[in-house]
Protein backbone atom coordinates (compact mmCIF):
# COMPACT_ATOMS: atom_id res chain seq x y z
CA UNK A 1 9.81 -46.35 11.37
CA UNK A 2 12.69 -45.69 8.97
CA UNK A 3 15.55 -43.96 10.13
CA UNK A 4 16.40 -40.27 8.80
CA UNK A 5 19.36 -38.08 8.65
CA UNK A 6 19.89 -34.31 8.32
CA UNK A 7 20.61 -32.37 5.42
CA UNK A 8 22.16 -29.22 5.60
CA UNK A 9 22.10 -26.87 2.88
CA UNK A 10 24.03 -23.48 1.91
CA UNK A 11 22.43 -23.11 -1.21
CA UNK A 12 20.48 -19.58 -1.00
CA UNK A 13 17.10 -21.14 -1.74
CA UNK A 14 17.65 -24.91 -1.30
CA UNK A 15 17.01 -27.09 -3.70
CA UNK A 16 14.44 -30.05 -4.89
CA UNK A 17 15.64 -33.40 -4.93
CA UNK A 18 14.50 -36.66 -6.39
CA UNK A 19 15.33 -40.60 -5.80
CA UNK A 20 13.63 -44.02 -6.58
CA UNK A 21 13.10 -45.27 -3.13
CA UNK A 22 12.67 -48.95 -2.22
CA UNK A 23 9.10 -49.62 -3.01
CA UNK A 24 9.91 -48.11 -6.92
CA UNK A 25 8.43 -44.54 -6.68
CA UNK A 26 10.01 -41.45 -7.61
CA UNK A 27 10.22 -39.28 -4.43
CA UNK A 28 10.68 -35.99 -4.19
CA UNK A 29 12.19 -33.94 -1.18
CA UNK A 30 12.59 -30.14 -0.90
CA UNK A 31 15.98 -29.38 0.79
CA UNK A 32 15.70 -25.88 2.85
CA UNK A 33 18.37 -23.53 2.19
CA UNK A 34 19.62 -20.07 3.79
CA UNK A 35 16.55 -18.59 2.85
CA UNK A 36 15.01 -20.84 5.37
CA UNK A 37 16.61 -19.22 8.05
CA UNK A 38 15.23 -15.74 6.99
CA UNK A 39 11.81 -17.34 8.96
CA UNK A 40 14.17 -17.24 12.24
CA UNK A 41 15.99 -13.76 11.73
CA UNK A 42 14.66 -9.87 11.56
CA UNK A 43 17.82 -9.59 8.88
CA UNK A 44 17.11 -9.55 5.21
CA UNK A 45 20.06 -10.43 3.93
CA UNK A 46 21.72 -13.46 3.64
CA UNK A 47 24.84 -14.27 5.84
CA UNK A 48 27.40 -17.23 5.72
CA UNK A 49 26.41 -18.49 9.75
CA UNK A 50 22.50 -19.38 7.52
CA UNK A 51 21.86 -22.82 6.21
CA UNK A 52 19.11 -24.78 5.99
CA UNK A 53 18.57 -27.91 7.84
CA UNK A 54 16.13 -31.09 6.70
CA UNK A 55 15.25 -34.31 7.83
CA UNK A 56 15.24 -36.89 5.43
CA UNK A 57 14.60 -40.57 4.89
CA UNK A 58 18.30 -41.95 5.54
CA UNK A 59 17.71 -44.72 2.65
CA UNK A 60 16.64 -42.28 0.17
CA UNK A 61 19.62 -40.14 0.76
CA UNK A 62 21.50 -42.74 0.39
CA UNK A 63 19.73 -44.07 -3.05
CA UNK A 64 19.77 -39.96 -4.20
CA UNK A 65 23.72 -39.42 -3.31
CA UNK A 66 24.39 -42.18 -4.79
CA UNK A 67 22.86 -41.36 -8.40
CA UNK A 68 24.31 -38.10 -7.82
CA UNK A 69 27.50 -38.22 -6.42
CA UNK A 70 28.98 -35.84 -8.88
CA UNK A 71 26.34 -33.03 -8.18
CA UNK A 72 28.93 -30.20 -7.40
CA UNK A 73 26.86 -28.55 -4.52
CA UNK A 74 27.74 -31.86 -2.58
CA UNK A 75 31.45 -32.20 -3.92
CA UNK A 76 31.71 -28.76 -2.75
CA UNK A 77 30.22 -29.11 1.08
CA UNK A 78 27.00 -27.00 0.13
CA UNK A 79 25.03 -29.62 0.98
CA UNK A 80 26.13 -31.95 3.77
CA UNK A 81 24.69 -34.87 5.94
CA UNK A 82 24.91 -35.17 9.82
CA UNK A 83 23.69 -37.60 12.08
CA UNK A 84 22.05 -34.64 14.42
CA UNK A 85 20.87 -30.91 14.46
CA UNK A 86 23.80 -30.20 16.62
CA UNK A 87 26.45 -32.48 14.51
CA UNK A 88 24.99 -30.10 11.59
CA UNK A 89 26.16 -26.81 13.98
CA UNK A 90 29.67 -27.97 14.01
CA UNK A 91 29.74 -29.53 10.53
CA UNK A 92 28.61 -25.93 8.61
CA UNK A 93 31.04 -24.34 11.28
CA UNK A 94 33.63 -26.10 9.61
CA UNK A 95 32.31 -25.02 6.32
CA UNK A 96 31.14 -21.66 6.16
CA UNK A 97 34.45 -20.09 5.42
CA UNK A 98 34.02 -22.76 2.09
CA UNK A 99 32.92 -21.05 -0.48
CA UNK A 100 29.70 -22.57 -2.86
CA UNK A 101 29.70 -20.09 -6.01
CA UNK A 102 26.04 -18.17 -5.14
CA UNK A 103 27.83 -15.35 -2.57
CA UNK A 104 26.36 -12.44 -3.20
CA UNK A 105 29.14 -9.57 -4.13
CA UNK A 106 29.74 -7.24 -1.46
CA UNK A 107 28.28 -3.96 -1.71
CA UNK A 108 31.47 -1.94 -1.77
CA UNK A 109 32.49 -4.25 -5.15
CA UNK A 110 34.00 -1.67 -7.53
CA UNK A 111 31.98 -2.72 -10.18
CA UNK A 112 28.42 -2.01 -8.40
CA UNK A 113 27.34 1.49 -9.86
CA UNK A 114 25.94 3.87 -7.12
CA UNK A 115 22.15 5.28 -7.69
């Protein structure tokens, strides 16, 4: 059995990656984000402490950050790799504070025009 790794991803609805794995085919893998963690929480609205976590194939992470290395989400710390579900805990501790670009505005903005 190959070996995987976890994903985590802050991205508000994840995101679909692809890789050429060893044997030559293009794989695809669906990375969960926040919205993942909606499945776990009465709350509606997205929060900071959400990401989504996914076990994938630790070669084709490798081949896929490779080809991508530049991909800003993962320059960024949107998307992240850890060795374990709790090594992802204290990695997105580290990084919520970070932020990726999709934050919603608050609902106070100035700018938001009241109904």
């Amino acid at each position: 059995m190959s070996k995987t790794i976890f994903i985590g991803c802050r991205l508000p609805n994840g995101v679909e990656i692809e890789a050429v794995d060893a044997s030559g085919k293009l794989k695809k893998v669906t990375l969960l984000g926040q919205n993942s963690a909606q499945a776990r929480s009465p709350i509606i609205i997205l929060s900071p402490d959400d990401y989504g976590l996914t076990e994938v194939d630790e070669a084709f992470w490798a081949a896929w950050k490779k080809d991508f290395a530049e991909f800003p989400p993962l320059l960024n710390g949107a998307i992240f790799e850890a060795k374990s579900e709790k090594d992802a805990d204290a990695i997105h501790d580290e990084l919520k504070d970070e932020k990726t670009g999709l934050e919603g505005i608050p609902q106070t903005d100035k700018n938001i025009e009241q109904a």
